[in-house]
Every structure is written in structure tokens, then in C-alpha cells.
C-alpha atoms as a PDB file:
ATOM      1  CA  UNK A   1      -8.200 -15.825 -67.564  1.00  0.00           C
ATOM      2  CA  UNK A   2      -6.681 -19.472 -67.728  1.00  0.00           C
ATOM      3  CA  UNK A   3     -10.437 -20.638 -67.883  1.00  0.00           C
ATOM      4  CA  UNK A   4     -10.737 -18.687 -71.027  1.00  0.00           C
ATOM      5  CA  UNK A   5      -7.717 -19.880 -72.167  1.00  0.00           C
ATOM      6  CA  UNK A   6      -8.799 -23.394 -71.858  1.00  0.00           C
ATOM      7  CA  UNK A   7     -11.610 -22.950 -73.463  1.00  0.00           C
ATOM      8  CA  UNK A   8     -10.393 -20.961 -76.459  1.00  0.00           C
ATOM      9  CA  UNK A   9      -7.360 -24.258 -76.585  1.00  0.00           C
ATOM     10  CA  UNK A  10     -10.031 -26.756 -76.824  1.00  0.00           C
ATOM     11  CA  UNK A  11     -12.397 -24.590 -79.397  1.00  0.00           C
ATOM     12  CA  UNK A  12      -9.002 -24.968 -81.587  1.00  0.00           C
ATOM     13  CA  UNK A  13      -8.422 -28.166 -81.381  1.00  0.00           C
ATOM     14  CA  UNK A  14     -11.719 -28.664 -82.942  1.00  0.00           C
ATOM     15  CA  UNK A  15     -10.938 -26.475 -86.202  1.00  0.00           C
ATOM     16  CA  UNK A  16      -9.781 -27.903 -89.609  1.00  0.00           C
ATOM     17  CA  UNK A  17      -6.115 -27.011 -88.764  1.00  0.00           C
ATOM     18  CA  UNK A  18      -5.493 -26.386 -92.253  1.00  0.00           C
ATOM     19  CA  UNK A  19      -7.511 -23.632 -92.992  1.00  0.00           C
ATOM     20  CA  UNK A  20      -7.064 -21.979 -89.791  1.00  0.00           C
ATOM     21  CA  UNK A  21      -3.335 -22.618 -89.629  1.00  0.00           C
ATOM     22  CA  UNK A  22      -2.087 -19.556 -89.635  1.00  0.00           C
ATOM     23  CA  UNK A  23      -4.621 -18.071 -87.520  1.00  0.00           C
ATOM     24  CA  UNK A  24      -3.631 -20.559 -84.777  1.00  0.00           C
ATOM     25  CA  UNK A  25      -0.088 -19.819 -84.893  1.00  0.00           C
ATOM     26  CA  UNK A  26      -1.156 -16.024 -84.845  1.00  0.00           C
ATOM     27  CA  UNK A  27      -3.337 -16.958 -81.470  1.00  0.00           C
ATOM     28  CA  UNK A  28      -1.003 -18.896 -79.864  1.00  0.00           C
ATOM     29  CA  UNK A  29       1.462 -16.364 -80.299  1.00  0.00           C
ATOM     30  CA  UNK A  30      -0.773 -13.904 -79.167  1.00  0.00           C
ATOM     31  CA  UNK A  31      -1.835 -16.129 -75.986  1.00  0.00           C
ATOM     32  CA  UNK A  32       1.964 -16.492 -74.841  1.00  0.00           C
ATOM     33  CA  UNK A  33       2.976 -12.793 -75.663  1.00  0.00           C
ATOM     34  CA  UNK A  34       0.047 -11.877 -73.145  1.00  0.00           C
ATOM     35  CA  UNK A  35       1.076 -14.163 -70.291  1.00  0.00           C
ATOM     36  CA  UNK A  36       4.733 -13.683 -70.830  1.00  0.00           C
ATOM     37  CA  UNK A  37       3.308  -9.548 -70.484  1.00  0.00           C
ATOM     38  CA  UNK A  38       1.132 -10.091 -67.023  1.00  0.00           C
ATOM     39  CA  UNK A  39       3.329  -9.139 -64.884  1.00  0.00           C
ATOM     40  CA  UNK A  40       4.365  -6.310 -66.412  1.00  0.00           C
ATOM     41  CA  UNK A  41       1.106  -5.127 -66.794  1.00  0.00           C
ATOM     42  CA  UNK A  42       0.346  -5.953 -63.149  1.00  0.00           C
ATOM     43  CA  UNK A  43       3.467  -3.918 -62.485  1.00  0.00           C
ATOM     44  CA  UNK A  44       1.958  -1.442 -64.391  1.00  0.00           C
ATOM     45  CA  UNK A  45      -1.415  -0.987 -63.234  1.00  0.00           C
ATOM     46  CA  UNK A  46       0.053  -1.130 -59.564  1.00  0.00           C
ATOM     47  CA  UNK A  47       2.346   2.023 -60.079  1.00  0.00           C
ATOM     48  CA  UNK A  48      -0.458   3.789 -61.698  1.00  0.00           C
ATOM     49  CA  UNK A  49      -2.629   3.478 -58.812  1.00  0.00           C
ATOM     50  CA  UNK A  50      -0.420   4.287 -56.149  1.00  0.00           C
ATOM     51  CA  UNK A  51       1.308   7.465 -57.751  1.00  0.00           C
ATOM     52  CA  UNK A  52      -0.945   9.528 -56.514  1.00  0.00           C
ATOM     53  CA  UNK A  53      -0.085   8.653 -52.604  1.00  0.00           C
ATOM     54  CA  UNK A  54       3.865   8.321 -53.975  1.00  0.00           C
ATOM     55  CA  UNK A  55       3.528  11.893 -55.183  1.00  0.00           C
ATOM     56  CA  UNK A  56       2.443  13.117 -51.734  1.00  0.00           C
ATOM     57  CA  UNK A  57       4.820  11.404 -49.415  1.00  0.00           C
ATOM     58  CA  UNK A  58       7.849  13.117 -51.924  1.00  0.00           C
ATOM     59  CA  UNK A  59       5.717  16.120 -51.130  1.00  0.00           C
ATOM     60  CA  UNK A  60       5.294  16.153 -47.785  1.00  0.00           C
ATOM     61  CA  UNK A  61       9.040  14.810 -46.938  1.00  0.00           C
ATOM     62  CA  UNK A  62      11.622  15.106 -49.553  1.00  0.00           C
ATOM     63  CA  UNK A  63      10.248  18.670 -50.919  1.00  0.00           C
ATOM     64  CA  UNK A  64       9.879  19.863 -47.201  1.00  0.00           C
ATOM     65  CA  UNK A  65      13.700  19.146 -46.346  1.00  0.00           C
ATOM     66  CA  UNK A  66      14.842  20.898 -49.181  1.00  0.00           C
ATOM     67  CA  UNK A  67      13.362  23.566 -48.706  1.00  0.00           C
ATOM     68  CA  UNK A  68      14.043  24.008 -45.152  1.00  0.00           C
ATOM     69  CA  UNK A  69      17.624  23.825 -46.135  1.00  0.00           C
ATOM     70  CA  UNK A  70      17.221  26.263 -48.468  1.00  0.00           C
ATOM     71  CA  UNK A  71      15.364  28.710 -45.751  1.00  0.00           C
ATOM     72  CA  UNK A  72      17.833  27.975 -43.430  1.00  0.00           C
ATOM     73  CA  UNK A  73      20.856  26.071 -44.404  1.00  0.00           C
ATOM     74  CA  UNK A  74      21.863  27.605 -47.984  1.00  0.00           C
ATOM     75  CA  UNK A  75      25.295  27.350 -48.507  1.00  0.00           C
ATOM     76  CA  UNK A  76      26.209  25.217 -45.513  1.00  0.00           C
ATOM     77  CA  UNK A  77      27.395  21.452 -44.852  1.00  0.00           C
ATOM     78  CA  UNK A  78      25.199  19.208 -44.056  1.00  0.00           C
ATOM     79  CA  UNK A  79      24.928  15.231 -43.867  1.00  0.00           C
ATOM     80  CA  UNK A  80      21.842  13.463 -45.383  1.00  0.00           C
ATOM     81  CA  UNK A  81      20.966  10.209 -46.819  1.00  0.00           C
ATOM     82  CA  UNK A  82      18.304  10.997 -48.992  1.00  0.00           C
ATOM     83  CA  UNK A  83      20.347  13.361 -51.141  1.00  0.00           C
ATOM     84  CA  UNK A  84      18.164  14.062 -54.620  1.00  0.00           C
ATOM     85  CA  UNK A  85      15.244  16.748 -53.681  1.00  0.00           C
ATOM     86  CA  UNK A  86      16.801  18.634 -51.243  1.00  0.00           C
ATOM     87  CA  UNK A  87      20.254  18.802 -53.509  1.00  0.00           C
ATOM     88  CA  UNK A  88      17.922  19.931 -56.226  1.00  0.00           C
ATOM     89  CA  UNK A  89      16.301  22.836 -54.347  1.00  0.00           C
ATOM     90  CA  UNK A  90      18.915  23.703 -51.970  1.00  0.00           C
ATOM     91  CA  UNK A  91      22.603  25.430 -52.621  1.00  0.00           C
ATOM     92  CA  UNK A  92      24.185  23.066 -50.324  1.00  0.00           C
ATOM     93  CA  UNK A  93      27.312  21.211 -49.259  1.00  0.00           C
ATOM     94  CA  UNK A  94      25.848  17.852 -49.059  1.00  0.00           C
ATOM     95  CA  UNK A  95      27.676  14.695 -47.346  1.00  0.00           C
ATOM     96  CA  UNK A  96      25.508  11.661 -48.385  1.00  0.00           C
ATOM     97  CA  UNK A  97      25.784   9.340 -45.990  1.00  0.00           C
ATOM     98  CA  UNK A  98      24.648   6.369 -48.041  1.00  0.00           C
ATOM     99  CA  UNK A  99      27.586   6.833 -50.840  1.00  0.00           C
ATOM    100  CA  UNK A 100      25.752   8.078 -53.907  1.00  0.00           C
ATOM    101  CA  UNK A 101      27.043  11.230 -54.014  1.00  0.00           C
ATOM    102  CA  UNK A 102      29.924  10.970 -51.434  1.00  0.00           C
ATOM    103  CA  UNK A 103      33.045   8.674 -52.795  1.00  0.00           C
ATOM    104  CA  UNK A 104      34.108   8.933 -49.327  1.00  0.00           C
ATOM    105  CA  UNK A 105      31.142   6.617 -47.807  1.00  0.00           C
ATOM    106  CA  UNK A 106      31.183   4.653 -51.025  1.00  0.00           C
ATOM    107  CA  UNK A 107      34.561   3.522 -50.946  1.00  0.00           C
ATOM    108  CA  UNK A 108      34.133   2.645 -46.829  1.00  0.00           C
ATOM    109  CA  UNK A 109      31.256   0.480 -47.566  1.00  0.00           C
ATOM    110  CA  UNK A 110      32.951  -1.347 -50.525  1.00  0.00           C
ATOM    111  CA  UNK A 111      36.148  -1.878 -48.267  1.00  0.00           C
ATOM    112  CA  UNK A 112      33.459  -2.806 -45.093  1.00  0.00           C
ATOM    113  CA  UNK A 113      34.681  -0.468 -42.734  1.00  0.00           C
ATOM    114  CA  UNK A 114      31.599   1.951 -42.518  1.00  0.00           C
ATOM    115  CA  UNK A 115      30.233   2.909 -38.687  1.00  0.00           C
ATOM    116  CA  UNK A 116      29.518   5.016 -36.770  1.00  0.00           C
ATOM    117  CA  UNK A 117      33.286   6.587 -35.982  1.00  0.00           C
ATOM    118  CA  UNK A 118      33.404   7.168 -39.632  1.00  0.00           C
ATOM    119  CA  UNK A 119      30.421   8.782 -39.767  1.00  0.00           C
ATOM    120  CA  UNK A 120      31.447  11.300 -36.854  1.00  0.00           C
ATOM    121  CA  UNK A 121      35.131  11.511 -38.618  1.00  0.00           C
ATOM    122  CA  UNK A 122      33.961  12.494 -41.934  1.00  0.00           C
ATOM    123  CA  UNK A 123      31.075  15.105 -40.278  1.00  0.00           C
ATOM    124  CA  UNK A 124      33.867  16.562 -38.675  1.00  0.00           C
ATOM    125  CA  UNK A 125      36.091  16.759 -41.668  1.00  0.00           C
ATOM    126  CA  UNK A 126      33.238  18.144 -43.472  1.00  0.00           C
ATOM    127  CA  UNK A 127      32.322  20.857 -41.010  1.00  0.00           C
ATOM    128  CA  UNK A 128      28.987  19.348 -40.640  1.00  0.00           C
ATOM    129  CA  UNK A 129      26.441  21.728 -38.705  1.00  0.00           C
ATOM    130  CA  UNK A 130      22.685  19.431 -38.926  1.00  0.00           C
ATOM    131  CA  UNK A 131      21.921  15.591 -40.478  1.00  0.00           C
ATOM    132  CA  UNK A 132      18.996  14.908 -41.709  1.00  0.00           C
ATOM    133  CA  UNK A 133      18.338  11.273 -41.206  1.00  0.00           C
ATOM    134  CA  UNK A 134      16.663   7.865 -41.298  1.00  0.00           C
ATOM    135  CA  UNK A 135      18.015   7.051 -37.931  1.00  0.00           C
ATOM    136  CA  UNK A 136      17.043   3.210 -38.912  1.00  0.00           C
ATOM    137  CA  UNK A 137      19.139   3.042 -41.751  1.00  0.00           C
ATOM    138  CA  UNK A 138      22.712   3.169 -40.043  1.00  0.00           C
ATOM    139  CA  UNK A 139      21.747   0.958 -37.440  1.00  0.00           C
ATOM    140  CA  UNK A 140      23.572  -2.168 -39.391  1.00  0.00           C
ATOM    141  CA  UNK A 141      26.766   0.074 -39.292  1.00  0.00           C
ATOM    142  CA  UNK A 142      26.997   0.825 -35.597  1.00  0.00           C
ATOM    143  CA  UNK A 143      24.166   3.826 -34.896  1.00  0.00           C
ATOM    144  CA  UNK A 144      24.627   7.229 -35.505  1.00  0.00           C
ATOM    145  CA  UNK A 145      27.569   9.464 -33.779  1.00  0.00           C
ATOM    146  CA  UNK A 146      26.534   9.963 -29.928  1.00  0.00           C
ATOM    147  CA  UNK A 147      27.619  12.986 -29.974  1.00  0.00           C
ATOM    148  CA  UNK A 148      24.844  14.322 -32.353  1.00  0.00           C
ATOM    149  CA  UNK A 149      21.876  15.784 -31.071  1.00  0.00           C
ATOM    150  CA  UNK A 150      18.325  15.081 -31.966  1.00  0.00           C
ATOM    151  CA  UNK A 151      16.365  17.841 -31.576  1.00  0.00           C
ATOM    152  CA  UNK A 152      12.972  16.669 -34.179  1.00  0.00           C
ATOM    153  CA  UNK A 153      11.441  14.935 -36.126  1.00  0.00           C
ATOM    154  CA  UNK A 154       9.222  14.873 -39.238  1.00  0.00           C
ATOM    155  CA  UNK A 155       6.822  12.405 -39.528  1.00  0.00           C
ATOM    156  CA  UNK A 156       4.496  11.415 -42.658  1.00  0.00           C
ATOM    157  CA  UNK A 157       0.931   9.013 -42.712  1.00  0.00           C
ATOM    158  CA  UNK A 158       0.702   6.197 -45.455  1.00  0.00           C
ATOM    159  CA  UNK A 159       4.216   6.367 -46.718  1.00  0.00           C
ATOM    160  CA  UNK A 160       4.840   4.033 -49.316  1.00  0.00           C
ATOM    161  CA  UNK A 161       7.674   5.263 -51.579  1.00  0.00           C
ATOM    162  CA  UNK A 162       9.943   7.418 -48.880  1.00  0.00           C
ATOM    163  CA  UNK A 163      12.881   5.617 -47.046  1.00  0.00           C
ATOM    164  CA  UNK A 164      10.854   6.088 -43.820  1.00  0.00           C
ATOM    165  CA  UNK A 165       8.044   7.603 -42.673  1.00  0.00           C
ATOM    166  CA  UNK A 166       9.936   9.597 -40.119  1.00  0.00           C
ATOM    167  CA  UNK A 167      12.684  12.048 -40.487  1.00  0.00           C
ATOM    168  CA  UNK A 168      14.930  13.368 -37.950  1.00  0.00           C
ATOM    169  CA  UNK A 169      16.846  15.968 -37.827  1.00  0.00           C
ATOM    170  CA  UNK A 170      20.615  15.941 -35.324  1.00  0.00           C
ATOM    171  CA  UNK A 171      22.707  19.352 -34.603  1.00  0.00           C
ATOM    172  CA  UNK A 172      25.728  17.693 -35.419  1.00  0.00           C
ATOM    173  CA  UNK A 173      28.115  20.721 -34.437  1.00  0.00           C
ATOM    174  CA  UNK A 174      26.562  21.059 -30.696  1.00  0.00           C
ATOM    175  CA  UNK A 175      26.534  25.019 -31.120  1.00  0.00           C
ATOM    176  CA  UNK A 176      23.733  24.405 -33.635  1.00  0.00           C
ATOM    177  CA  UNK A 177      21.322  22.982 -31.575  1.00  0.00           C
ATOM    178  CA  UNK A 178      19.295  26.142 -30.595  1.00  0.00           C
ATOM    179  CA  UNK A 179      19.552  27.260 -33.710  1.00  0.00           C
ATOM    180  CA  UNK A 180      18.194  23.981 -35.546  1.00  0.00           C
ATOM    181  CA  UNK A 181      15.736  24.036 -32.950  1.00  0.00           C
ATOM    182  CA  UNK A 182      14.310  27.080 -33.911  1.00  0.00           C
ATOM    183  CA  UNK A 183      14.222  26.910 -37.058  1.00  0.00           C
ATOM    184  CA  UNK A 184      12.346  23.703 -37.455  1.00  0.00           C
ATOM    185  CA  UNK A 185       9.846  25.986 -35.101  1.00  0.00           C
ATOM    186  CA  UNK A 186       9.636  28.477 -37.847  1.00  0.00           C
ATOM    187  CA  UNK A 187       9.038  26.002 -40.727  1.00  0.00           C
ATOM    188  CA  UNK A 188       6.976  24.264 -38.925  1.00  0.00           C
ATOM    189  CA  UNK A 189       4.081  26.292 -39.645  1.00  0.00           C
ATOM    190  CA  UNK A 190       4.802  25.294 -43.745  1.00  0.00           C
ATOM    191  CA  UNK A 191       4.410  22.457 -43.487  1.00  0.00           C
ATOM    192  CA  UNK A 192       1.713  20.511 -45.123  1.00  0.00           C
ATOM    193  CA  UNK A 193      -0.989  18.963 -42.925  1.00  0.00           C
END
């Protein structure tokens, strides 16, 4: 492209710049508007080719939780940080642990004092029976609660638009354990291969 652009500058120089005047101006204008554009149309022409992969990590992850939780969880507190499908598909009481939809977490990471003892405290106030998780995400804030109980995970191939490939799911309230257990073992047959 700059070789052409080069060579279309130096064809113009050429030209009686009187009769092609406004011509010129029209090309140059035309020539800047088009670089000034490239990287939105890179932008562009990058989203449009990965959609398609996009599309089937929301599918295989986001779509999956929620409706698990609506199988299994409907009408129950839970703690998630990747609030938006399973919210949309599930009648659930959601604590978002990343603050979008909880002003509880928001507020404790505006004042800095979000970690893990929060976390449990606020599970606890909540009546929080399972979390659904990126376990890597709260590692800057201390880890997750000990006294939560992973018991699975979900796991997707070429993710490029989820938080994380993996997913796990904790029994926060311990007496949910068996229960989360098994019904992961019942889904599991839903979900997509």
C-alpha cells in the first residue's frame, strides 16, 4: 500500500496542478481518510474472522453455566464473576464477585480492601450455596475462601473471548458439596463436545 501511495504522489506531482486542482485535494483527502481508517478496518476484519470461534467459546461456557443454574440452582444464591449469560437464563440470586452487579464488591475495590475474608464474609451474608469461578482472577486479592470446596471444573479448547478457558465450580456452603457434585454429573452429559 505505501508503494502505491508513492507512486500515485509522484504521478501528481507531474500533473498541471491547475487543472487537476481539485482532483488532488479530493485524492489527498481521500489518501489520508484511508490511512487515518486502517486500523479500524484491521480491527474490523479481525473481529469478523474470529466471531465464529468467539460465538462458540460463549457457547460452550457462558450458555452452559446458565443453564446449569437454571437446572439446578433456580432461585438460589450463588457467587460468580462472569455474571451476564447465566443472569440472563437463570432466576438467580447472583453475588458478582468482580463488582458489576454487586455495589458491595464495587465499593471494596474502590476503597482497596477486597480479599479473600471479604469474599468469604459477603458469601456468608449472602447465603451462598456454589461459586462459579475463574480461580485466577482473585489471586491479586488474596485467593479464594479456603473454606470453599472445589469439586469441578469446566474446561473449553481455543478460547479466545471467555475470561478463561477453565471454569470451576466451589460448594461454598460445605453441605452442598454432594449435591454440586452430582449435579455437574448429571449435566455433564449436555454438554457440548
Amino acid at each position: 500500500m505505501t508503494v502505491g501511495i508513492v507512486v500515485i504522489s509522484i504521478g501528481l506531482i507531474e500533473l498541471p496542478i491547475e487543472k487537476y486542482a481539485n482532483n488532488l485535494k479530493k485524492g489527498v483527502f481521500i489518501i489520508f481518510l484511508l490511512l487515518l481508517l486502517l486500523p479500524l478496518e484491521i480491527r474490523g476484519i479481525y473481529s469478523l474472522l474470529i466471531t465464529p470461534q468467539a460465538t462458540t467459546n460463549i457457547y460452550q461456557q457462558q450458555y452452559q453455566m446458565g443453564l446449569f443454574l437454571k437446572q439446578f440452582y433456580e432461585g438460589e444464591s450463588i457467587a460468580a464473576n462472569d455474571i451476564g449469560a447465566i443472569n440472563f437464563l437463570a432466576d438467580i440470586k447472583c453475588l458478582d464477585l468482580v463488582g458489576l452487579g454487586s455495589l458491595e464488591v464495587a465499593k471494596a475495590k474502590i476503597n482497596g480492601n477486597y480479599n479473600t475474608q471479604l469474599i468469604y464474609n459477603l458469601t456468608q451474608q449472602k447465603n451462598v450455596k456454589i461459586a462459579i469461578v475463574y480461580k485466577h482472577w482473585f489471586e491479586k486479592f488474596g485467593g479464594l475462601p479456603s473454606s470453599w470446596i472445589e469439586v469441578g471444573e469446566w474446561k473449553i479448547s481455543n478460547n479466545i473471548v471467555c475470561g478463561g478457558e477453565t471454569v470451576t465450580f466451589y460448594a461454598v456452603d460445605p453441605t452442598e458439596e454432594n449435591k454440586l457434585i452430582e449435579n455437574l454429573r448429571n449435566f455433564s452429559s449436555k454438554l457440548p463436545r
